[in-house]
Protein backbone atom coordinates (compact mmCIF):
# COMPACT_ATOMS: atom_id res chain seq x y z
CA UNK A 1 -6.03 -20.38 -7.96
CA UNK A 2 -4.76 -22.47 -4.84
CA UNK A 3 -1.16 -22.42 -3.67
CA UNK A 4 0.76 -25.33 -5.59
CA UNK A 5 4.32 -26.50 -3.58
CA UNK A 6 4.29 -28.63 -6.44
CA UNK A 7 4.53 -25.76 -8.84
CA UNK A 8 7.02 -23.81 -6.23
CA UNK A 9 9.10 -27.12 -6.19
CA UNK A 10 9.03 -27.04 -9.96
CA UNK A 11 10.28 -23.22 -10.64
CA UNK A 12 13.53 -22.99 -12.70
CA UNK A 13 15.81 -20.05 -11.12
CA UNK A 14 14.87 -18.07 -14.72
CA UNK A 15 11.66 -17.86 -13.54
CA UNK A 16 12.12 -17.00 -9.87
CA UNK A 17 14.12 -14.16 -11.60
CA UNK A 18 11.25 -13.03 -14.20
CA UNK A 19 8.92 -12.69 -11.04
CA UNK A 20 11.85 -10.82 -8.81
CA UNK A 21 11.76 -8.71 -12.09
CA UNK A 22 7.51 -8.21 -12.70
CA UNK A 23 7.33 -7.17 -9.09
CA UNK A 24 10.33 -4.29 -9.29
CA UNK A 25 8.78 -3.28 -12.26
CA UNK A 26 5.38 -3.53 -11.44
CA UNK A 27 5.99 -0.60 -9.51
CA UNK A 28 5.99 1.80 -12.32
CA UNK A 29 4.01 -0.53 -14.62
CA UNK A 30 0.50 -1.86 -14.58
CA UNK A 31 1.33 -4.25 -17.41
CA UNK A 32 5.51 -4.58 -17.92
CA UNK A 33 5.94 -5.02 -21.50
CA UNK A 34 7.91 -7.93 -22.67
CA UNK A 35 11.22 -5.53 -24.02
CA UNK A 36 11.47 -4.59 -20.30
CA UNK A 37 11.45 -8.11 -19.10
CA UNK A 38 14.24 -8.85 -21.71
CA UNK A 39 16.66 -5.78 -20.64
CA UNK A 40 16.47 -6.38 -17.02
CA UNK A 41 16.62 -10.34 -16.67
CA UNK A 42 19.59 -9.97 -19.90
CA UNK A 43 17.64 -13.40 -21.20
CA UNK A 44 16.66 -13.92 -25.45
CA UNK A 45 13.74 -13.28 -26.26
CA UNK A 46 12.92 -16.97 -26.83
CA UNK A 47 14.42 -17.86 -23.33
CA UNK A 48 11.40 -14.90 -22.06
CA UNK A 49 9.03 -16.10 -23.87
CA UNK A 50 9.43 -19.81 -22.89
CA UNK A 51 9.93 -18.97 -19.33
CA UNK A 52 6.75 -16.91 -18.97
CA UNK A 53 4.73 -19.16 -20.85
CA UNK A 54 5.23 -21.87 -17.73
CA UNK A 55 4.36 -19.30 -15.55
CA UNK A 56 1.36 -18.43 -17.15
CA UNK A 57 0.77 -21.98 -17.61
CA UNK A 58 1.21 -22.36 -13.38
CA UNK A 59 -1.01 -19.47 -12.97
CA UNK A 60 1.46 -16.79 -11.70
CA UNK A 61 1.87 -14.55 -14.16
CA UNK A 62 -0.77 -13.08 -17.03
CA UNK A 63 -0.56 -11.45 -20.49
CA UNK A 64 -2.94 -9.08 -21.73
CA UNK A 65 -2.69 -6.61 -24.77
CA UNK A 66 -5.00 -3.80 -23.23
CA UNK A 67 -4.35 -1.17 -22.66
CA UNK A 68 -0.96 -2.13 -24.34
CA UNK A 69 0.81 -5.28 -24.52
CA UNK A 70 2.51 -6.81 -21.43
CA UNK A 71 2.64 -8.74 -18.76
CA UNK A 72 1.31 -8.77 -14.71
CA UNK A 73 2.58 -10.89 -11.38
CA UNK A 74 -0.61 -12.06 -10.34
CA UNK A 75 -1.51 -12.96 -6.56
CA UNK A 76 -0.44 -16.66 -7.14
CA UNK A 77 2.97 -15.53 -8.16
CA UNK A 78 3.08 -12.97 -5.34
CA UNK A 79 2.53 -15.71 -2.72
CA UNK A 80 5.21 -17.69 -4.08
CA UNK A 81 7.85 -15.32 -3.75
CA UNK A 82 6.67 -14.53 -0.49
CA UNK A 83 6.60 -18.39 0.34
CA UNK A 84 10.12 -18.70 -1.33
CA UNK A 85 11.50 -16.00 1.15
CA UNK A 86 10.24 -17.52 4.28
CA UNK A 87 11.78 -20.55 3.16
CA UNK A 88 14.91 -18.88 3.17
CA UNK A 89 14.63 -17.77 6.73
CA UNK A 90 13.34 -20.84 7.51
CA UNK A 91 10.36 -19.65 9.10
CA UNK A 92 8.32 -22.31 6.73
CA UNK A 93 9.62 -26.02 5.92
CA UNK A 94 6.41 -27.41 4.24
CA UNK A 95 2.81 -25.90 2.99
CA UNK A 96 -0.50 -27.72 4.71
CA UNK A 97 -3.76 -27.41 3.51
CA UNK A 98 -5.64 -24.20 3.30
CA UNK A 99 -7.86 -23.83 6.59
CA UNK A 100 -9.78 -20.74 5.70
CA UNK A 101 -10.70 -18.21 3.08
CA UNK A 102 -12.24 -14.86 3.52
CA UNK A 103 -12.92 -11.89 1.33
CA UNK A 104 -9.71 -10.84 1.28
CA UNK A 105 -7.67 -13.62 2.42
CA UNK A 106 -6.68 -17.19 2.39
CA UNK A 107 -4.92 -18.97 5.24
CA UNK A 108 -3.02 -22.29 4.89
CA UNK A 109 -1.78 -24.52 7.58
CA UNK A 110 2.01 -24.76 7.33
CA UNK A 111 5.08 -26.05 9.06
CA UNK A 112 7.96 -24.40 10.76
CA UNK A 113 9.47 -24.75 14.12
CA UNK A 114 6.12 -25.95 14.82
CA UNK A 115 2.35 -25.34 13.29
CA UNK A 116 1.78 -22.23 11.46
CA UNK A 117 -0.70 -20.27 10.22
CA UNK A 118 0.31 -18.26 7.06
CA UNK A 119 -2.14 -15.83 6.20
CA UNK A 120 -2.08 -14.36 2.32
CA UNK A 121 -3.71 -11.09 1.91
CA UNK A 122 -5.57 -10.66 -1.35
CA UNK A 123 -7.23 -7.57 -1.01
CA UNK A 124 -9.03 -5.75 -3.51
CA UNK A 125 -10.05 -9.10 -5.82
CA UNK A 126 -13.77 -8.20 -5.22
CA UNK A 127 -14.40 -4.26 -5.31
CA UNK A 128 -11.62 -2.09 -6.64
CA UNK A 129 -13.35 1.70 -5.30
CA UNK A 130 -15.02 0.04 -2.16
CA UNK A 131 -11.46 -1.17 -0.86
CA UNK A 132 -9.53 1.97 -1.55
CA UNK A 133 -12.33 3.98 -0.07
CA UNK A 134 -12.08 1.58 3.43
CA UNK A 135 -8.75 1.20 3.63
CA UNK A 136 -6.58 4.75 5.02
CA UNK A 137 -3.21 2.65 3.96
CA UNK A 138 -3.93 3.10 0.38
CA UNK A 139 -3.26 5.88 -1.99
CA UNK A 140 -6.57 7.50 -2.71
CA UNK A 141 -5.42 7.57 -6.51
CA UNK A 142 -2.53 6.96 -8.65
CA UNK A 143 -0.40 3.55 -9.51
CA UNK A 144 -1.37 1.04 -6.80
CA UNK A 145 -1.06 -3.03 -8.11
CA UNK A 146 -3.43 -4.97 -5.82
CA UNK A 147 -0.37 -7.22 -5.16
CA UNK A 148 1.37 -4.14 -3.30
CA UNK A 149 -2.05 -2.76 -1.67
CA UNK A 150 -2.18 -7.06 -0.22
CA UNK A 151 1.42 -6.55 1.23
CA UNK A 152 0.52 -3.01 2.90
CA UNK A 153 -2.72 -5.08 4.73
CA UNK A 154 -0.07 -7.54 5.39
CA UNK A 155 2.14 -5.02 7.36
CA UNK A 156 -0.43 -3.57 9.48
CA UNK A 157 -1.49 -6.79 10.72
CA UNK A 158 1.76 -8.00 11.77
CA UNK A 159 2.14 -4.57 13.28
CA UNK A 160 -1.29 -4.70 14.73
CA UNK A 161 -0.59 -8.42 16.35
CA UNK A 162 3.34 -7.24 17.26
CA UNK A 163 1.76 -4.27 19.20
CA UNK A 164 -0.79 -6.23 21.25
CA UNK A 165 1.16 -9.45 21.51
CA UNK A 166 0.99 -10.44 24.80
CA UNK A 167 -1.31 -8.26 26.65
CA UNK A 168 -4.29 -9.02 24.23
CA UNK A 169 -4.62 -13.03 23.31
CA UNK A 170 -4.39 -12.69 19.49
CA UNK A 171 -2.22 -15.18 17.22
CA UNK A 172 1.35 -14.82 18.18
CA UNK A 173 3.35 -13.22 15.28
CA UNK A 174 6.21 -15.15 13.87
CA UNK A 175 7.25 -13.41 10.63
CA UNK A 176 5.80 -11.45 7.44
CA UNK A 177 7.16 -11.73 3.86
CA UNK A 178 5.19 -9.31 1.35
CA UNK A 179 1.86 -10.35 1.59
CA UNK A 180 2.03 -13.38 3.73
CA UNK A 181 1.97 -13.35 7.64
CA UNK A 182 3.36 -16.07 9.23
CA UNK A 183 1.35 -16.83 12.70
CA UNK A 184 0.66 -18.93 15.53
CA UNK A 185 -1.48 -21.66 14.84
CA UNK A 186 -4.82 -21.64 16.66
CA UNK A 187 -5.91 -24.92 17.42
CA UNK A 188 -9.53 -23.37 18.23
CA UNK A 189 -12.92 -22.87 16.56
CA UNK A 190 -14.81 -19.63 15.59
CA UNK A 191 -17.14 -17.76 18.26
CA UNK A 192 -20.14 -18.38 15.13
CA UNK A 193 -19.49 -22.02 15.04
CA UNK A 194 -19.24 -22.78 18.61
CA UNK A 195 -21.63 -22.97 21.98
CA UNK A 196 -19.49 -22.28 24.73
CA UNK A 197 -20.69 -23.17 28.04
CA UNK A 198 -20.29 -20.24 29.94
CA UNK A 199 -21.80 -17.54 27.03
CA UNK A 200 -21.45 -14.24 29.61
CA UNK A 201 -17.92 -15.26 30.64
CA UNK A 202 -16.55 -15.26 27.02
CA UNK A 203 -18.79 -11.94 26.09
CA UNK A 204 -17.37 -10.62 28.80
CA UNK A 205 -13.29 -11.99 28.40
CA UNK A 206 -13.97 -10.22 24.33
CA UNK A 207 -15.00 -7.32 25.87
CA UNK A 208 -11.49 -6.99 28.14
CA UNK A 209 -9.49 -7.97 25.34
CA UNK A 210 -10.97 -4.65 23.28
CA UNK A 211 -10.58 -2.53 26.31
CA UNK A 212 -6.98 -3.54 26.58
CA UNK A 213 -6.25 -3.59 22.92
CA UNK A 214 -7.65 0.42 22.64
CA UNK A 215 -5.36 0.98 25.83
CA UNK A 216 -2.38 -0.27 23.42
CA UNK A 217 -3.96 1.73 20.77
CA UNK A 218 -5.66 -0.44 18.39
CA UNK A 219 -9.18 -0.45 17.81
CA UNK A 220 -10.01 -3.44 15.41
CA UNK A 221 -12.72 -1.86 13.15
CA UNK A 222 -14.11 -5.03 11.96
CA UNK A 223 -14.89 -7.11 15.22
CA UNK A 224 -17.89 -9.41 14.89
CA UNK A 225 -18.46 -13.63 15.79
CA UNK A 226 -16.44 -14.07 12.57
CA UNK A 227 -13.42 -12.35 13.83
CA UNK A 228 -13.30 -14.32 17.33
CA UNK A 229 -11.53 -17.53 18.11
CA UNK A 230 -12.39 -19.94 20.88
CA UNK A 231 -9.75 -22.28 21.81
CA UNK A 232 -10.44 -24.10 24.77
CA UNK A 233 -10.93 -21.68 27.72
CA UNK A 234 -9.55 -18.83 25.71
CA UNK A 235 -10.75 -15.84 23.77
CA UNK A 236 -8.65 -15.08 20.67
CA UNK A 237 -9.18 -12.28 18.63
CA UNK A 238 -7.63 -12.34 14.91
CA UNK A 239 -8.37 -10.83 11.31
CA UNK A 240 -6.42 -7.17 12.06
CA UNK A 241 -5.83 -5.37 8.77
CA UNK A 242 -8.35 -2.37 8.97
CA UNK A 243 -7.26 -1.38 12.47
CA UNK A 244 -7.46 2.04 13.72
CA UNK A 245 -5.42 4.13 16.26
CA UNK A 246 -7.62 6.23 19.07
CA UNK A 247 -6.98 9.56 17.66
CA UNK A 248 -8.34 8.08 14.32
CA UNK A 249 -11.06 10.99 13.09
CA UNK A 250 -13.73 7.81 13.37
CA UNK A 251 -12.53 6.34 16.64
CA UNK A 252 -15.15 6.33 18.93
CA UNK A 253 -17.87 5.76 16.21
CA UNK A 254 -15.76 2.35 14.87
CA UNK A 255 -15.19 1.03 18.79
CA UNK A 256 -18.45 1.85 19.70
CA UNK A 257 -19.80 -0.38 16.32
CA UNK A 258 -17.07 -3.43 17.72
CA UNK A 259 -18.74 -3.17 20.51
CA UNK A 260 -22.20 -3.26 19.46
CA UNK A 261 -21.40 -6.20 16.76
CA UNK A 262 -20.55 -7.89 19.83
CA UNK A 263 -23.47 -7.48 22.15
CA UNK A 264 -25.73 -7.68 19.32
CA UNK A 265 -24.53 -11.11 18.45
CA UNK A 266 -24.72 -12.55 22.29
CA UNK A 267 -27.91 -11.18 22.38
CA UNK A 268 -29.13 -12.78 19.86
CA UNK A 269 -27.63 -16.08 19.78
CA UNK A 270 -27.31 -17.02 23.60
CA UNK A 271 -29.83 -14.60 24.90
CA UNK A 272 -27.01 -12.79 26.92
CA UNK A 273 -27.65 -8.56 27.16
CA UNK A 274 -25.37 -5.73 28.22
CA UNK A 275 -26.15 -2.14 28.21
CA UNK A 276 -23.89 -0.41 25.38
CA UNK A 277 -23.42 2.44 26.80
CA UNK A 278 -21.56 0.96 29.96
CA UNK A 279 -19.81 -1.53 28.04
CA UNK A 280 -17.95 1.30 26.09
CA UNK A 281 -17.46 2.72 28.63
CA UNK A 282 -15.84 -0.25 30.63
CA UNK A 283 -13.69 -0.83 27.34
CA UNK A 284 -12.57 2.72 27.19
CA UNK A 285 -12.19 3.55 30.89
C-alpha cells in the first residue's frame, strides 16, 4: 500500500501509541495478542479495539488468528512511525510523490531543508529463505519481523553512504529513522535509461568510484546499470544495502562480479570493451 500523509495527518495520539506499542512488542511476538496491547497502552478494551480497527482500516496494522490470535505492524505502519520521527527532527516537512520502487524498496520525493530522497526499505516482501540466505545482517534463524530485518538494510546503507561520503559521489546522507533513509536528492537519470555522450569516460569515472569505494572498504555487491545514476557530468552510485567489507570471505569473487556487471553492460550497449582482468586490477590497486 502507498504512503498516505493524509492518513499520517489523520492519526489520533491512541494510535501513534498502539504502533509505539506493536513495534516494542513485536520484538518478542510475531503476532501481539490483543490482552498485551490492552496492558501496555492501559486503554479498554473497546478503546483497543476501535483504535486498531482504523488502523487496519488505513492499512498499518493486520489481524490474523493463525497461528494464534493477534495482531502485526505492517510495513505501512512502520514507515509512518519512521516518517513521524523525522518530522520531529525536522529532517522532513512534507511527503512528494514516490519516484521509484525496487524489490525491496520504495523511494518518495520529500521536503526538508531542501529536496529529499527518503528511501523505505521493505526487504523480504518477495522471498522469505532467499533474503535471509543473501543478507549476512540477518539472523540465520530465530524471531526476525521483516519490519526489523527493513531497518537493519536501512542502517547499513546510511553507514555504507556515511563511510564513502565524499570521496565516492553517492547520495549525500542526511538522516535515518528505522527503516527510512533520508538522502540527497539526485536530480539525474539511471545509467539503463540514458545515452551519455562520452560512453568510455563514464565506464571509466564508475570504475574509479569502485576502486575508491573498496579503498574505504566497501565493495557494493550488487553494482549493475540499475544501480548507477547520471546526473549531468556526474557518476553517482546508489542502492547500498548488501555491501561487503574487503576481508569479507567472498570479496574478491563479489568485486570482481561489480566489475564484470559493469563491462558487460558497456559492452553491450555502447560497444565500449575493457579487459577484466586489468580493470580489477586498476580498482583494487
Amino acid at each position: 500500500m502507498a504512503i498516505s500523509a493524509d492518513h499520517i495527518r489523520q492519526l489520533h495520539p491512541y494510535e501513534i501509541r498502539i504502533l509505539h506499542t506493536l513495534e516494542r512488542l513485536m520484538r518478542t511476538h510475531a503476532w501481539v495478542p490483543l490482552e498485551l496491547i490492552k496492558k501496555s497502552t492501559g486503554f479498554s478494551e473497546s478503546e483497543t479495539l476501535f483504535r486498531l480497527g482504523r488502523l487496519m482500516e488505513m492499512g498499518m496494522v493486520r489481524y490474523d488468528v493463525v497461528p494464534y490470535e493477534g495482531y502485526s505492524l505492517i510495513f505501512s505502519g512502520y514507515d509512518t512511525l519512521a516518517l513521524l520521527s523525522l518530522a520531529r527532527k525536522g529532517t522532513v516537512s512534507a511527503l512528494g510523490p514516490k519516484i521509484g520502487e525496487g524489490k525491496e524498496s520504495v523511494v518518495y520525493e520529500a521536503v526538508g531543508l531542501g529536496s529529499l530522497a527518503l528511501k523505505f526499505h521493505h526487504v523480504g516482501q518477495r522471498s522469505f529463505q532467499s533474503v535471509r540466505i543473501s543478507r549476512e545482517y540477518l539472523p540465520e534463524e530465530g524471531h526476525c519481523p521483516w519490519v526489523f530485518a527493513s531497518r537493519f538494510s536501512a542502517e547499513r546503507e546510511h553507514a555504507a553512504l556515511k563511510r564513502l561520503h565524499p570521496r565516492v559521489r553517492v547520495p549525500i546522507p542526511i538522516d535515518r529513522s528505522r527503516n527510512v533513509v533520508a538522502m540527497e536528492f539526485i536530480h539525474g537519470v539511471n545509467l539503463h535509461r540514458c545515452r551519455p555522450e562520452d560512453p568510455s569516460g563514464i565506464m571509466e569515472s564508475i570504475l574509479e568510484a569502485i576502486g575508491e569505494a573498496y579503498r574505504l572498504g566497501v565493495i557494493h555487491a550488487d553494482l549493475s546499470e540499475y544501480n548507477v545514476m547520471i546526473d549531468g557530468n556526474e557518476v553517482v552510485l546508489i542502492d547500498w544495502p548488501q555491501w561487503i567489507s574487503p576481508d569479507h570471505p567472498n570479496a574478491c569473487h563479489v568485486l570482481a562480479r561489480d566489475v564484470e556487471h559493469i563491462l558487460r553492460y558497456f559492452s553491450r550497449k555502447f560497444r565500449v570493451t575493457a579487459n577484466p582482468e586489468e580493470a580489477l586490477a586498476r580498482v583494487t590497486g
